[in-house]
Each structure stands twice: as C-alpha cells, then as structure tokens.
Protein backbone atom coordinates (compact mmCIF):
# COMPACT_ATOMS: atom_id res chain seq x y z
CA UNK A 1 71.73 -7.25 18.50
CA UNK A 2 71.09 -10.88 19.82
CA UNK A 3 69.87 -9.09 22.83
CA UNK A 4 67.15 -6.76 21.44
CA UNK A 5 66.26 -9.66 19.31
CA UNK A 6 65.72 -12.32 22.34
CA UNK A 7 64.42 -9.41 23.79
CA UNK A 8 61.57 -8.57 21.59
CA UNK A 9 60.90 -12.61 20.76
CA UNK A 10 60.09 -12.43 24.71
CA UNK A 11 57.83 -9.67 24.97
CA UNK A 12 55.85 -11.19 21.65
CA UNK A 13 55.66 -14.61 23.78
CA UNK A 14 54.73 -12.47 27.24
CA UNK A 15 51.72 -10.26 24.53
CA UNK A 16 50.51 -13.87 23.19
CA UNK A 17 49.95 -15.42 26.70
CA UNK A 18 48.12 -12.45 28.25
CA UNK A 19 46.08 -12.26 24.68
CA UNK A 20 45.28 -15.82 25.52
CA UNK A 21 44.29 -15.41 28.98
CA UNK A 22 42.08 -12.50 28.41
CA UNK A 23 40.54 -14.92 25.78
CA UNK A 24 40.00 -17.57 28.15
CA UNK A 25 38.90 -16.19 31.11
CA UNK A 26 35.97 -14.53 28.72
CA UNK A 27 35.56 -17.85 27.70
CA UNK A 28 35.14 -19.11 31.43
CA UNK A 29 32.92 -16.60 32.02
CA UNK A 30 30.61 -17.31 29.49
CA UNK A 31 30.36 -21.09 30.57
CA UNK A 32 29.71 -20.40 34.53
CA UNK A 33 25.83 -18.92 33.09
CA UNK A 34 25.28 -21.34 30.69
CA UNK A 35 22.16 -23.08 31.02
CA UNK A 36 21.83 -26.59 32.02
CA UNK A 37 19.76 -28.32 29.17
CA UNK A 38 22.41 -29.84 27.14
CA UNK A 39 21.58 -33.75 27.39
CA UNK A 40 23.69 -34.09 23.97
CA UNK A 41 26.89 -32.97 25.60
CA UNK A 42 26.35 -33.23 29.47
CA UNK A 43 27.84 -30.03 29.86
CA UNK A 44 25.58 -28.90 32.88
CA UNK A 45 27.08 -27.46 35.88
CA UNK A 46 28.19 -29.59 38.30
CA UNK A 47 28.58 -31.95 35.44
CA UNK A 48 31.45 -33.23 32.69
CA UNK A 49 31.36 -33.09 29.42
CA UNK A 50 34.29 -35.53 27.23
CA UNK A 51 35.55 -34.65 23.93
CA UNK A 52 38.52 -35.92 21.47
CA UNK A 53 40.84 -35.02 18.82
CA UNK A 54 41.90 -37.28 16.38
CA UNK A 55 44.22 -35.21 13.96
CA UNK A 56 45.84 -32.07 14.56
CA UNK A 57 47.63 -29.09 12.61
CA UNK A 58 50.76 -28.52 14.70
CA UNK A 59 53.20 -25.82 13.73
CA UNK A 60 56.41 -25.12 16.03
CA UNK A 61 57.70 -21.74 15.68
CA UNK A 62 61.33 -21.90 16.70
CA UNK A 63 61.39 -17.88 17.08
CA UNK A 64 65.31 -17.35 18.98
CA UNK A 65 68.53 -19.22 18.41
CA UNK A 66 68.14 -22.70 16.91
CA UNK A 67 66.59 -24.92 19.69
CA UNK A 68 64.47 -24.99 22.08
CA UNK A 69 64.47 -21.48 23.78
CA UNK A 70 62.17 -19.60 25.84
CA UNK A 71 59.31 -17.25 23.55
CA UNK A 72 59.38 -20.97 21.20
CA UNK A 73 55.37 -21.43 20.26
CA UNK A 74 53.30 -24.20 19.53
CA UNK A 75 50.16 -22.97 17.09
CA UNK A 76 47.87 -26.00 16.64
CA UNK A 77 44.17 -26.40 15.52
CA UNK A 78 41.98 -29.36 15.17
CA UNK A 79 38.62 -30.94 14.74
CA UNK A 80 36.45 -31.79 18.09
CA UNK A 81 34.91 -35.47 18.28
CA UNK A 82 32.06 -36.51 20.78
CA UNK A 83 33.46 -38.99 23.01
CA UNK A 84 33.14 -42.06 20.85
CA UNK A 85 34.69 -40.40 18.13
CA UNK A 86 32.00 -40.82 15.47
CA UNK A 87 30.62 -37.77 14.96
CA UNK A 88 32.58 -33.65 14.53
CA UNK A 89 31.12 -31.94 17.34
CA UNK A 90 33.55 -28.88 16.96
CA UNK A 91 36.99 -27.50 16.54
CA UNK A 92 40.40 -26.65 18.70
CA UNK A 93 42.41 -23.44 18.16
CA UNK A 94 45.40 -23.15 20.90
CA UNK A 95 48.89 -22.06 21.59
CA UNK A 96 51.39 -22.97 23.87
CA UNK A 97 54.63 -20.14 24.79
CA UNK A 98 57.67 -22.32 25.64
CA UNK A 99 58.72 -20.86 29.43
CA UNK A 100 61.43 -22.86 30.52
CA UNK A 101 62.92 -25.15 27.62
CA UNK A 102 64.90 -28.51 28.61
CA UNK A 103 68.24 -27.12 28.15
CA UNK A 104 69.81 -29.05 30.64
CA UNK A 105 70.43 -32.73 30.31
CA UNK A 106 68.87 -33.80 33.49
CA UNK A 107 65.49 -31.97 32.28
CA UNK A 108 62.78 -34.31 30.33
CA UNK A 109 60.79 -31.77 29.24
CA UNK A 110 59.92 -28.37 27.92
CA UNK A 111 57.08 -26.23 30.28
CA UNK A 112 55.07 -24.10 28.32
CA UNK A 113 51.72 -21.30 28.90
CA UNK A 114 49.05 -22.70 27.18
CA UNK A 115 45.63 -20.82 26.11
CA UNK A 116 42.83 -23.08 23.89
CA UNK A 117 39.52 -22.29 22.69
CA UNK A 118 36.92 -25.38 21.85
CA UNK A 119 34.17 -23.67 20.14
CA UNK A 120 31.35 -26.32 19.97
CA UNK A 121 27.58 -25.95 19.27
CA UNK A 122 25.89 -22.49 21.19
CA UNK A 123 29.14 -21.36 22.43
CA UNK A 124 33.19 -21.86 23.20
CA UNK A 125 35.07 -22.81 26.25
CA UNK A 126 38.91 -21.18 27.28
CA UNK A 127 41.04 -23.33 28.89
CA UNK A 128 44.86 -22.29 30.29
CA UNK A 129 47.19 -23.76 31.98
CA UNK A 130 51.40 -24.87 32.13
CA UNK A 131 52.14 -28.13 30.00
CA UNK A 132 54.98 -30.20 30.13
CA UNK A 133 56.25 -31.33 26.43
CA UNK A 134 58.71 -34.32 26.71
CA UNK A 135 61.74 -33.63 24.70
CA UNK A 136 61.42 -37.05 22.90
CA UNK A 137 57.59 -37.34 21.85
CA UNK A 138 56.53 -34.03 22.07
CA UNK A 139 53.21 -34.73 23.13
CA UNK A 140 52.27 -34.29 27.52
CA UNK A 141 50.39 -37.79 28.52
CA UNK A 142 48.44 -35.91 30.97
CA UNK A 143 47.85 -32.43 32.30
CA UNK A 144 45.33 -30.91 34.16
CA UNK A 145 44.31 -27.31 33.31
CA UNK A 146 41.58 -24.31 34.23
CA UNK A 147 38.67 -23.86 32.27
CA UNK A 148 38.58 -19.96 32.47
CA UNK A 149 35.86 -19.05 30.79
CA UNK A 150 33.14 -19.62 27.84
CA UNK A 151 30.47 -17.78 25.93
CA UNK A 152 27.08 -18.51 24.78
CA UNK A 153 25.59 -21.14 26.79
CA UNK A 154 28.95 -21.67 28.10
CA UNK A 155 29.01 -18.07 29.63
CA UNK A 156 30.56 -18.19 33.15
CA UNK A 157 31.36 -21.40 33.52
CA UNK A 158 34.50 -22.48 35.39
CA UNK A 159 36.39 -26.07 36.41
CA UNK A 160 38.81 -27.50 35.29
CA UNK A 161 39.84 -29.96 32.08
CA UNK A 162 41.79 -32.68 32.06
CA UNK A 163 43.49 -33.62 28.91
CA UNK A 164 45.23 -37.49 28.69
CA UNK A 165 47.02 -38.55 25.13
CA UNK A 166 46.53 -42.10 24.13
CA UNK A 167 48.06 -42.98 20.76
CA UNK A 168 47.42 -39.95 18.34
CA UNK A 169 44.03 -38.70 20.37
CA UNK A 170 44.08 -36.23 22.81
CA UNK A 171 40.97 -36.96 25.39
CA UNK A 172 39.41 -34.11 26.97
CA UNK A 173 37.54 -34.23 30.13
CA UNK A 174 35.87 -31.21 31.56
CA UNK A 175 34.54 -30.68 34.71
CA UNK A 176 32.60 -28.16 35.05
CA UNK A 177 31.69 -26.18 38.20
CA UNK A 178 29.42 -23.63 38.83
C-alpha cells in the first residue's frame, strides 16, 4: 500500500511539472513577439524588465510520509510590485515539485521543479526552472531560471529571470531576449 501510494503522489508531482512546463513555454512564446513599446515596464527585447513581491500566500503540501519527500509541493501566489515597490503592477501564481529532498544530513537544501506565471498588464510571462530551498529558511537567496514563454505582448519572448530574496521581497529581474 505505501508503495502504490508514493507511487501515485509521484506521478501527480511528474503531471503538475509537465502541466507547468506546457504553461510556460506558451508563456515564452508569447513574450519572444511581443512588441517593443512598453517604456512603463522596459520589457523590450533585448531589454530587462524588474519586478517585486512583497507578501506571499505559501502553502506546503506535505503529500507522502511526514517530511520532506520527493512529489512535496509548494503552491504560492502573490501580488507583483514595479521595481520601487509603490505601485501593484500584477500578480504571481507558481508551484514548485520537491525532486530531491535534504534527507541526508550533509544536504542544506531541498531541489525542487518550479513553473510561475506573472500575468502583468497586456499579457503573462512563464518562467521554470530547479530551486534550491534551504532546510532552515525555506526561502532560495538566488536562482536563476528560463523565461519560457508569454502571451499577449509578451508572445514569444524568451531569456532568462533572475530571482534574489532580500528580507521578505523576492526581486525579479528579467532579461529578455529575442
């Protein structure tokens, strides 16, 4: 029974991440056409555009034995700031599948498939990529991850983002190629 049941709580995590890459790589492609007459949030090609979150919604879905265990998600959603952090410019809707917890003492942290949409005005971007949770504050200092896709003026756009935490924000920096 504790098998099947690890089993199936893999295949559900393996569904979610290929759900989310689909989602993202539309995403990316969406982005790589957009058009490049966005002053407000220099998101031209070639260019960057930087964006914050301030609070989150995290829920941690502990879905095998008690632990951390591979198939473990991370749901979280959140409110998009322009850089300065004055004004909503959007909103954050991601997931992260725990693939190799830190279930050996020498390990620091958990690695885990992560998929994220930021919708913002005229369109969304996907992002994906493997993050690295530290056991202790749960939260990665700094990743780097693909921008897959985007739609609306975001259609086919590609790059990469790079995400760096400092206190409770979470800075995003995308670089957009095209």
């Amino acid at each position: 029974m504790v098998l099947s049941r690890r089993r199936g709580t893999v295949l559900l995590g393996a569904l979610g991440v290929v759900v989310v890459a689909l989602g993202i790589m539309g995403v990316l492609r969406a982005v790589s056409a957009s058009p490049n007459n966005d002053n407000d949030h220099n998101n031209d090609k070639g260019g960057t555009l930087t964006v914050m979150t301030k609070t989150r919604e995290v829920e941690l879905l502990d879905l095998g034995p008690q632990g951390a265990t591979h198939g473990d998600m991370r749901v979280t959603n959140a409110p998009i700031y322009n850089e300065s952090g004055k004004h909503k410019v959007g909103r954050l809707d991601q997931y992260c599948v725990t693939t190799d917890p830190a279930d050996e003492p020498s390990e620091k942290a958990h690695m885990a498939e992560c998929t994220a949409t930021i919708t913002l005005p005229g369109g969304e971007i996907s992002v994906q990529g493997v993050r690295s949770y530290p056991k202790l504050s749960g939260l990665p200092s700094r990743g780097v991850e693909a921008i897959s896709g985007g739609t609306g003026k975001y259609a086919g756009v590609g790059g990469e983002v790079v995400l760096e935490t400092r206190a409770k924000k979470v800075i995003a920096t995308f670089h957009f190629i095209g």
